[in-house]
Protein backbone atom coordinates (compact mmCIF):
# COMPACT_ATOMS: atom_id res chain seq x y z
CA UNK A 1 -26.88 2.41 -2.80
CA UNK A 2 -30.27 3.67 -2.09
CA UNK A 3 -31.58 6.30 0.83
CA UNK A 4 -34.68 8.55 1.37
CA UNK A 5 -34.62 12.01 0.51
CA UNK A 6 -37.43 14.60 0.63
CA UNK A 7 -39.97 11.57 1.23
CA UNK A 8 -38.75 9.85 -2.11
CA UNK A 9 -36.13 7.17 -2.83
CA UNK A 10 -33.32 7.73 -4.41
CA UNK A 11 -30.13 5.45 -5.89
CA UNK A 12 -26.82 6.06 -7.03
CA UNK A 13 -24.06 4.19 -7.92
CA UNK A 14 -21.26 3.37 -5.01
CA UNK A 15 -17.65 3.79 -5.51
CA UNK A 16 -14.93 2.52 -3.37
CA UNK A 17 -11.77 1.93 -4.62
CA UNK A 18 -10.54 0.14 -0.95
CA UNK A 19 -13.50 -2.25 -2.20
CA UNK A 20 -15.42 -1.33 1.20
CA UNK A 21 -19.37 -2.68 0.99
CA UNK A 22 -22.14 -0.14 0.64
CA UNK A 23 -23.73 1.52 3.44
CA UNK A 24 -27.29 0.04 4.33
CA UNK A 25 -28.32 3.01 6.88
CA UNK A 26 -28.35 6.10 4.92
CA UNK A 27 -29.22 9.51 6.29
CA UNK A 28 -29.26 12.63 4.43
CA UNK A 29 -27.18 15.26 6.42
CA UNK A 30 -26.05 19.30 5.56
CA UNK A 31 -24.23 22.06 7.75
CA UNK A 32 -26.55 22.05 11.09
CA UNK A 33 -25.05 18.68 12.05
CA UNK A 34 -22.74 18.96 14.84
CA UNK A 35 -19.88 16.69 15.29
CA UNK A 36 -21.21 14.71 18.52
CA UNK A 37 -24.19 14.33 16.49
CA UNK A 38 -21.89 13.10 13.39
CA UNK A 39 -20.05 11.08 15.78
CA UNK A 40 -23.54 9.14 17.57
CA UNK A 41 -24.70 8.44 14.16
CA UNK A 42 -21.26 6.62 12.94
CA UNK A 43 -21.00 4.65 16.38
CA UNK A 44 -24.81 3.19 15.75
CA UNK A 45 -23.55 2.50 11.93
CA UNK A 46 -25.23 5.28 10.13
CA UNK A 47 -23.66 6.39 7.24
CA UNK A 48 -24.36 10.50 6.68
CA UNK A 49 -24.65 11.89 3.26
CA UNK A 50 -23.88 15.18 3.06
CA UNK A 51 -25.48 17.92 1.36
CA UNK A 52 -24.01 21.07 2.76
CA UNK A 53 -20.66 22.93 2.30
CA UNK A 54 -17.68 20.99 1.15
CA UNK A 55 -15.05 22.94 3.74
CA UNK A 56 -17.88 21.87 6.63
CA UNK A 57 -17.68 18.19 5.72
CA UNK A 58 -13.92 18.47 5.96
CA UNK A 59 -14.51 19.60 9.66
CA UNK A 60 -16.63 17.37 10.66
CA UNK A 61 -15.35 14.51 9.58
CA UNK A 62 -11.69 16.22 11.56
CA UNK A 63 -13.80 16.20 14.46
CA UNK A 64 -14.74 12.67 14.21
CA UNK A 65 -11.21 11.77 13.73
CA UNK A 66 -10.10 13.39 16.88
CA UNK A 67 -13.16 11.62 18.79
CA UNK A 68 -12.08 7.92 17.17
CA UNK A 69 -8.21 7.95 17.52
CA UNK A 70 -5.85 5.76 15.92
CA UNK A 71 -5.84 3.92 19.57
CA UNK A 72 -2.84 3.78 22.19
CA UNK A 73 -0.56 1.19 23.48
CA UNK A 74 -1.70 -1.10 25.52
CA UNK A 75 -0.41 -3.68 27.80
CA UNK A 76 0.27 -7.19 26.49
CA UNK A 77 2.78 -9.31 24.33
CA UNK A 78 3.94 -7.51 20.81
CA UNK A 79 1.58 -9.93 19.06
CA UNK A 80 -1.36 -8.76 21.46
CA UNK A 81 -0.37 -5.05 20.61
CA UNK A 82 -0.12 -5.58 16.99
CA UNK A 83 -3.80 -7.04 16.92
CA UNK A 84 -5.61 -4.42 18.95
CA UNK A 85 -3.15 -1.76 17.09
CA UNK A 86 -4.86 -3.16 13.64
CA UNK A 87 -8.84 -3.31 15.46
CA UNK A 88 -8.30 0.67 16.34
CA UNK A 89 -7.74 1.60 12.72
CA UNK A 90 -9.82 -0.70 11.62
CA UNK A 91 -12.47 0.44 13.87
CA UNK A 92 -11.30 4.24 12.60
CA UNK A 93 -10.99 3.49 8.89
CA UNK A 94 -15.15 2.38 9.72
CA UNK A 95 -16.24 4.94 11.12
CA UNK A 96 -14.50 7.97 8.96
CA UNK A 97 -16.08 6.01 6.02
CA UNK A 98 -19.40 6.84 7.10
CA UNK A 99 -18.88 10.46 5.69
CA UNK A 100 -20.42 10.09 2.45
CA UNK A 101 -20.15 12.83 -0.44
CA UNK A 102 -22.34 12.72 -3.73
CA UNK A 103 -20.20 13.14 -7.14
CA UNK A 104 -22.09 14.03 -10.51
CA UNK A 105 -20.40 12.82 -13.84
CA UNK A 106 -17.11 14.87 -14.79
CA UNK A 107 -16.33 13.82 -12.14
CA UNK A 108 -17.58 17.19 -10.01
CA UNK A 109 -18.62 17.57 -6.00
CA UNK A 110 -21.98 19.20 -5.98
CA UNK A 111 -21.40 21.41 -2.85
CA UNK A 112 -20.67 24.75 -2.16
CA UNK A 113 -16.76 25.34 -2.10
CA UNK A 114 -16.42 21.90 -3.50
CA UNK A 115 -12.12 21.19 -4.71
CA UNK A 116 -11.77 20.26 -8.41
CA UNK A 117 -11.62 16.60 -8.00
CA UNK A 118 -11.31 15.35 -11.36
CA UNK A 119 -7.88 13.57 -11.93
CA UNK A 120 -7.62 12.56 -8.31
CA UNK A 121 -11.01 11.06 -8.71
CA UNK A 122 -10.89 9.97 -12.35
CA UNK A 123 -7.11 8.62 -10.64
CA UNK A 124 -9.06 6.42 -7.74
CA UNK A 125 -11.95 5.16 -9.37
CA UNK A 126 -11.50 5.39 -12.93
CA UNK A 127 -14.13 6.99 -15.80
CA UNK A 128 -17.89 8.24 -14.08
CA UNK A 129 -20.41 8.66 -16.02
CA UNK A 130 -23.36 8.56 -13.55
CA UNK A 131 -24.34 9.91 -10.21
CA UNK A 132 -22.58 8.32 -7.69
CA UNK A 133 -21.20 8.79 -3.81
CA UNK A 134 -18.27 7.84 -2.28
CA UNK A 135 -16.96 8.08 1.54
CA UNK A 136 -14.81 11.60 2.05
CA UNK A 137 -12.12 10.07 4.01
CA UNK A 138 -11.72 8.10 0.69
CA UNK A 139 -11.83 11.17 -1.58
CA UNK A 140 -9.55 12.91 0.78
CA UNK A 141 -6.84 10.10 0.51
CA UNK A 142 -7.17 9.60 -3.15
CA UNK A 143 -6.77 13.89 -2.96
CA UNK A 144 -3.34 13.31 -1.06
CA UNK A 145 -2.38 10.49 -3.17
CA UNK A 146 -3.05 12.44 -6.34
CA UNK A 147 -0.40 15.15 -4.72
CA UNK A 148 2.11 12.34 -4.15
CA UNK A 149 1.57 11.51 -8.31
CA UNK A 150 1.86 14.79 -9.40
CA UNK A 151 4.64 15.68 -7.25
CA UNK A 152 6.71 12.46 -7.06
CA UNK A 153 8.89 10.94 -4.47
CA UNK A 154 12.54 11.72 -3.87
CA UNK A 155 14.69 8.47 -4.58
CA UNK A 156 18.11 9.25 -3.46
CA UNK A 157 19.36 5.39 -4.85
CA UNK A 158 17.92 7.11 -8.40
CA UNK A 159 18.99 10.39 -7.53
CA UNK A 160 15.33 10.91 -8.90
CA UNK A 161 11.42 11.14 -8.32
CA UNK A 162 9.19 7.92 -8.45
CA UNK A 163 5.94 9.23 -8.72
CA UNK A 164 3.08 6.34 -7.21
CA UNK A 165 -0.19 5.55 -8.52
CA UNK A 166 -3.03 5.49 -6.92
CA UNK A 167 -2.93 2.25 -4.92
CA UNK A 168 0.10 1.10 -5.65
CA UNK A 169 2.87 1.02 -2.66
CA UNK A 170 5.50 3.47 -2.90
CA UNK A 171 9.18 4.15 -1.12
CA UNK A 172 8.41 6.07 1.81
CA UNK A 173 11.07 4.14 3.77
CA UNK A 174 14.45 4.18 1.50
CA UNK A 175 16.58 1.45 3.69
CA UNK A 176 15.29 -1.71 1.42
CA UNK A 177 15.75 0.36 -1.77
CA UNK A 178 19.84 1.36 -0.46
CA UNK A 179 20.01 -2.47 -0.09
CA UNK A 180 19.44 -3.76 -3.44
CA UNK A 181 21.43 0.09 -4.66
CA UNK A 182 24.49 -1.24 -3.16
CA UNK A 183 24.84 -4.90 -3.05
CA UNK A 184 27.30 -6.15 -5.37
CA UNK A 185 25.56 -7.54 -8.54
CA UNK A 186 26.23 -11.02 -9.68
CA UNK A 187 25.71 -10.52 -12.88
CA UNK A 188 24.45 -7.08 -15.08
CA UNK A 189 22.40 -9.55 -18.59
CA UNK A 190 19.20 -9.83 -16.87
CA UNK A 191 17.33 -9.34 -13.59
CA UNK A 192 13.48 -10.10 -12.57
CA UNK A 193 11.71 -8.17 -10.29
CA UNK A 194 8.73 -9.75 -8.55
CA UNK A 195 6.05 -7.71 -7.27
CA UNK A 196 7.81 -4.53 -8.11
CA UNK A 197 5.02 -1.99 -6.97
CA UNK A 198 6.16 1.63 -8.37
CA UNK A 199 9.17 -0.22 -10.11
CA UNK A 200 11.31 1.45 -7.51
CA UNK A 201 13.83 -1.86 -7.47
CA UNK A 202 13.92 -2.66 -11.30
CA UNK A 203 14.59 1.46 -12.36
CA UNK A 204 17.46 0.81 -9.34
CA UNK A 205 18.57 -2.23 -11.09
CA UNK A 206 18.63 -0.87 -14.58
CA UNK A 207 20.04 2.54 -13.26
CA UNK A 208 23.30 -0.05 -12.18
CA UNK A 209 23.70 -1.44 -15.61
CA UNK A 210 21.69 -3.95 -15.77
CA UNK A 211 20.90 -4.38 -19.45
CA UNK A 212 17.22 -5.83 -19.57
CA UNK A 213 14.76 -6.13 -16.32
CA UNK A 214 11.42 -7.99 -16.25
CA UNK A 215 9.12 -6.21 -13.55
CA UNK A 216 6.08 -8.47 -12.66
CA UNK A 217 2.83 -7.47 -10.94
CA UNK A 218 -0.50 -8.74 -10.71
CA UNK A 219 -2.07 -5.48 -10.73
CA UNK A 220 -2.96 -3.27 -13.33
CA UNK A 221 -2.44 0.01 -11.64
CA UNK A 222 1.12 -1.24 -10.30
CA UNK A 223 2.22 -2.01 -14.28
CA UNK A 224 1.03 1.23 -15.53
CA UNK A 225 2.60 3.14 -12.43
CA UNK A 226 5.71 1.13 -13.34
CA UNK A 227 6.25 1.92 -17.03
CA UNK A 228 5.35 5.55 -16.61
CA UNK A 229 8.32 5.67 -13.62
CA UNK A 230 10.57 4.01 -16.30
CA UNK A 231 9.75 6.47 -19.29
CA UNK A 232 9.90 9.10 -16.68
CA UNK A 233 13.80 7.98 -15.32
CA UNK A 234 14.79 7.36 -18.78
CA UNK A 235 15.14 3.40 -18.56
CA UNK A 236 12.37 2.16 -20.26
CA UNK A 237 14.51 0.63 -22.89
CA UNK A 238 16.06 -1.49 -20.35
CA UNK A 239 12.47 -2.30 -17.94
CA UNK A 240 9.60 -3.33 -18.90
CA UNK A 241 6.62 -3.54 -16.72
CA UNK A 242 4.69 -7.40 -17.51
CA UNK A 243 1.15 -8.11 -16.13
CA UNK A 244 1.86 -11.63 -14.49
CA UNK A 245 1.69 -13.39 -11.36
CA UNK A 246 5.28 -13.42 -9.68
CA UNK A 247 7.68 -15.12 -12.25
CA UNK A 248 7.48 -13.61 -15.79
CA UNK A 249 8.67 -16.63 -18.19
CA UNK A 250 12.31 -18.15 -18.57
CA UNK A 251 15.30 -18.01 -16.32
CA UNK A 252 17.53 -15.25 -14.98
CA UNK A 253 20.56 -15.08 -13.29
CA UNK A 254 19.03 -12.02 -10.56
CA UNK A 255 15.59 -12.17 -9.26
CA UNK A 256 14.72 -9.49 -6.26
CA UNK A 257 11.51 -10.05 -4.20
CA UNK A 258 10.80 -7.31 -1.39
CA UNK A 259 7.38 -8.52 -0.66
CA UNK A 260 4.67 -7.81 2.09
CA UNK A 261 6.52 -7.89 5.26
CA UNK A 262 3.16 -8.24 7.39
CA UNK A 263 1.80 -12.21 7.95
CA UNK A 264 -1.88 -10.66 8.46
CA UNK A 265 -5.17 -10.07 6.70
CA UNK A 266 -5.37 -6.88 4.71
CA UNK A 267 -8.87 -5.05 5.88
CA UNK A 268 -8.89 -3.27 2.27
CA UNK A 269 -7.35 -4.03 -1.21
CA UNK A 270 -4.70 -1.04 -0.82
CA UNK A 271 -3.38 -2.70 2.69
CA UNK A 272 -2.34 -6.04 0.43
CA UNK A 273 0.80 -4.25 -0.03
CA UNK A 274 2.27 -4.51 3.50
CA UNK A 275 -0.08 -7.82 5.03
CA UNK A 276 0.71 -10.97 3.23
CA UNK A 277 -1.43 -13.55 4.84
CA UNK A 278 0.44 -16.65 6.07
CA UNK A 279 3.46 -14.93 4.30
CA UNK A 280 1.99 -16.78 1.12
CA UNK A 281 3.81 -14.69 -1.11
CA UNK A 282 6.91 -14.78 1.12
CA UNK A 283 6.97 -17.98 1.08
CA UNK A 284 5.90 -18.92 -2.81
CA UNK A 285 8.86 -16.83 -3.65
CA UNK A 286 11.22 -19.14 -2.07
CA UNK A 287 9.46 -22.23 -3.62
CA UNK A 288 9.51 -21.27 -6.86
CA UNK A 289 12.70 -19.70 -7.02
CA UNK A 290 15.22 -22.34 -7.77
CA UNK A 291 13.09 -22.83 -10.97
CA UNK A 292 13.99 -19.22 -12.56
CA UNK A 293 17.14 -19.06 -11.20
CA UNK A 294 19.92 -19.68 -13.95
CA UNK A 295 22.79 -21.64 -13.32
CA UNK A 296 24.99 -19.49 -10.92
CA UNK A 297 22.04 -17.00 -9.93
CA UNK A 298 21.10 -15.50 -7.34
CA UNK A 299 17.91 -14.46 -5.44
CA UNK A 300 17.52 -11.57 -3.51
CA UNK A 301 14.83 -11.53 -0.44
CA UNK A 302 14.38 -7.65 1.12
CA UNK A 303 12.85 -8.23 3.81
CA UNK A 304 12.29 -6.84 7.50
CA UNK A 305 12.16 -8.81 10.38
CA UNK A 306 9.29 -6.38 12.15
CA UNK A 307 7.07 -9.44 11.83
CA UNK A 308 9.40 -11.13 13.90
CA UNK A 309 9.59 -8.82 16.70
CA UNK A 310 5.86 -8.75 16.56
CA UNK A 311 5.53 -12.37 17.13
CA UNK A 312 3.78 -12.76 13.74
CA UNK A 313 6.60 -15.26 12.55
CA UNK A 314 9.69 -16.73 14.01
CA UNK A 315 13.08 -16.37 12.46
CA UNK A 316 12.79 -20.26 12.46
CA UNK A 317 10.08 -19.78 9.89
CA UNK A 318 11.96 -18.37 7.80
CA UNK A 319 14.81 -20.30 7.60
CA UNK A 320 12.91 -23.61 7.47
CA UNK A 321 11.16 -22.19 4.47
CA UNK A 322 14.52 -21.10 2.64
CA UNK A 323 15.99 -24.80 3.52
CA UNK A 324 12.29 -26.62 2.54
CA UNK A 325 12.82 -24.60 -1.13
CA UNK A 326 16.09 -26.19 -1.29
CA UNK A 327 18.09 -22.96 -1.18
CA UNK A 328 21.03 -21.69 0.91
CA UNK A 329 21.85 -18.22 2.54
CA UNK A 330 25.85 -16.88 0.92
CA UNK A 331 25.20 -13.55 2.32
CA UNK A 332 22.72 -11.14 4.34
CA UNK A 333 23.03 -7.52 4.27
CA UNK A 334 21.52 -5.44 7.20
CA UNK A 335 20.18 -1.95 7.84
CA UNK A 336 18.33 -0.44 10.53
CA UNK A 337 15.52 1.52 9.70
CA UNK A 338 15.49 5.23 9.87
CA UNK A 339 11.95 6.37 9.63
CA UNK A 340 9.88 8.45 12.67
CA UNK A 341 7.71 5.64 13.93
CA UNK A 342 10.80 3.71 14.50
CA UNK A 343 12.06 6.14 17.11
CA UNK A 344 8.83 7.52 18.17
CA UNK A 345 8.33 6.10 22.01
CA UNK A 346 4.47 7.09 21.24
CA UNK A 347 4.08 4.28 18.53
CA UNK A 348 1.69 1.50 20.10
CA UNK A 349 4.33 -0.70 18.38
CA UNK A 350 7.31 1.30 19.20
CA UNK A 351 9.17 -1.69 21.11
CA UNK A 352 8.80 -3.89 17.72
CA UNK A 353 9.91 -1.23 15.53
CA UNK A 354 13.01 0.03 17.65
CA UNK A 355 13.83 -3.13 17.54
CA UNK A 356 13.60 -3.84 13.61
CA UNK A 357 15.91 -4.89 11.39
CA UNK A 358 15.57 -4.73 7.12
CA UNK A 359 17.91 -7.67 5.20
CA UNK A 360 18.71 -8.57 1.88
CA UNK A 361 18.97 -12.01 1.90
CA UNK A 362 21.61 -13.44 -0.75
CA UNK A 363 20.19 -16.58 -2.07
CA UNK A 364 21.05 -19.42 -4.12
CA UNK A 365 19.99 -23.26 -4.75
CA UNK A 366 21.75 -25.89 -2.58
């Protein structure tokens, strides 16, 4: 990205790990900016690099958050309140991105009072070896998520920490992980894990006695977060991580699937966790099941039915595509969700979510 600085241009190299576009309208910025000038500037799409103290951009770019919102709910069918829901943070996720910081190779923050970013930074956007810039709100989150690493996430089903990668989806919620912790196993030889994410399901699945699990994923960051939560739960002799996409080769008589629960359009590469568009992974999983299913086996589908109460997809949907795949339902287990947003009256989705429902869905060829 370029800008104009001291009557000269200047260029460095942009980083954005959410894969967000380059600002066009640059402005240099420091410490006399005030927030309703911050705030003018982001609605008329200029983005503000900053040059003043680090503690000062955090404030400012608070400020701006308090002046966006993360929007309200409105008046309309769930479907209607799901879509303006998504433009709000959309809208937000724009405008707190317009906060731009400089980093100098190491990587270090050249501003006063400037955080030892290094590992959450090296974490987010890999080696830099160049001056670059990146939006705070960014650096902030890949900050927090560095925390999350570091510190690791309570899995009561492991009686253990998972500890996420940056930009891979981890267990906040623990209801789909107590599914597939509990149901009874058909068989303990083998067991595929598609899309496993953190590798939350497999480490569950090889904590039960299974003897071998495959976990697939088709991204980098999700394999290596994987085999580093398997060395780190001692069961890395029984999962392995594989780089594929969905079904690693052969046949086994288990294969669990919890995959994006969303039918919508992610707005950045870390939201393809949660919005499957068209359900195309939803629904590839139950076409191409039957074929790595052994004789006897059975699939297992986590999956919660918020997208239903939403109006995003009918229950019809889904058991049209379960029939189409030529399989059969033997058994769905149920569990209510028991998170805040769920029973938080303030949610603008609250009436979908109070409403939601998380299955395991017990599946087998007809």
């Amino acid at each position: 990205m370029t800008w104009t600085e001291a009557g000269e241009s200047r260029t460095a190299r942009w980083r954005s790990a959410n894969g967000r576009p380059a600002p066009t309208r640059v402005e240099v910025v420091d410490d006399s900016l005030t927030a309703d000038d911050a705030n003018r500037m982001a609605s008329q799409g200029v983005a503000m690099l900053w040059h003043g103290d680090f503690h000062n951009a955090r404030q400012i770019l608070n400020a701006l958050d308090r002046r966006v919102g993360a929007g309200k709910k409105t008046a309309g069918t769930p479907a209607d309140q799901f879509y303006r829901h998504r433009q709000a943070a959309s809208h937000r996720a724009r405008i707190l991105g317009l906060l731009l910081i400089p980093l100098d190779p190491g990587p270090v923050v050249p501003l006063r009072r400037a955080p030892d970013i290094r590992e959450a930074a090296a974490e987010a956007y890999g080696e830099i070896g160049e001056p670059s810039v990146v939006s705070l709100h960014e650096l902030v989150g890949a900050i927090g998520a560095h925390e999350w690493r570091r510190n690791g996430v309570y899995v009561e089903a492991l009686q253990g920490r998972i500890h996420p990668h940056y930009g891979t989806f981890f267990p906040t919620r623990s209801e789909y992980v107590d599914l597939v912790a509990t149901a009874a196993l058909p068989a303990d030889t083998l067991a595929f894990d598609v899309g496993t994410g953190t590798g939350v399901l497999a480490a569950v699945l090889a904590r039960r006695g299974v003897r071998r699990v495959v976990a697939t994923d088709n991204q980098p960051r999700a394999i290596a977060c994987a085999a580093e939560n398997f060395r780190n739960l001692g069961v890395a002799d029984r999962a392995e991580a594989v780089l594929t996409d969905m079904f690693p080769p052969g046949r086994a008589p288990l294969i669990v699937c919890n995959p994006p629960w969303i039918p919508a359009t992610p707005h950045s590469s870390l939201d393809s966790a949660v919005y499957d568009p068209g359900s195309r992974m939803l629904f590839r999983f139950l076409n191409e099941l039957p074929a790595h299913l052994e004789p006897g086996g059975e699939g297992w589908l986590v999956l919660s039915d918020l997208a239903e109460h939403l109006g995003l997809r009918s229950r019809e949907d889904l058991l049209t595509a379960i029939e189409a795949a030529g399989l059969k339902v033997t058994e769905r287990l149920d569990t209510r969700p028991t998170h805040a947003k769920a029973s938080d009256p303030n949610d603008p989705l609250f009436q979908a979510r109070s409403a939601e429902v998380t299955s395991l869905w017990r599946l087998v060829p007809r």
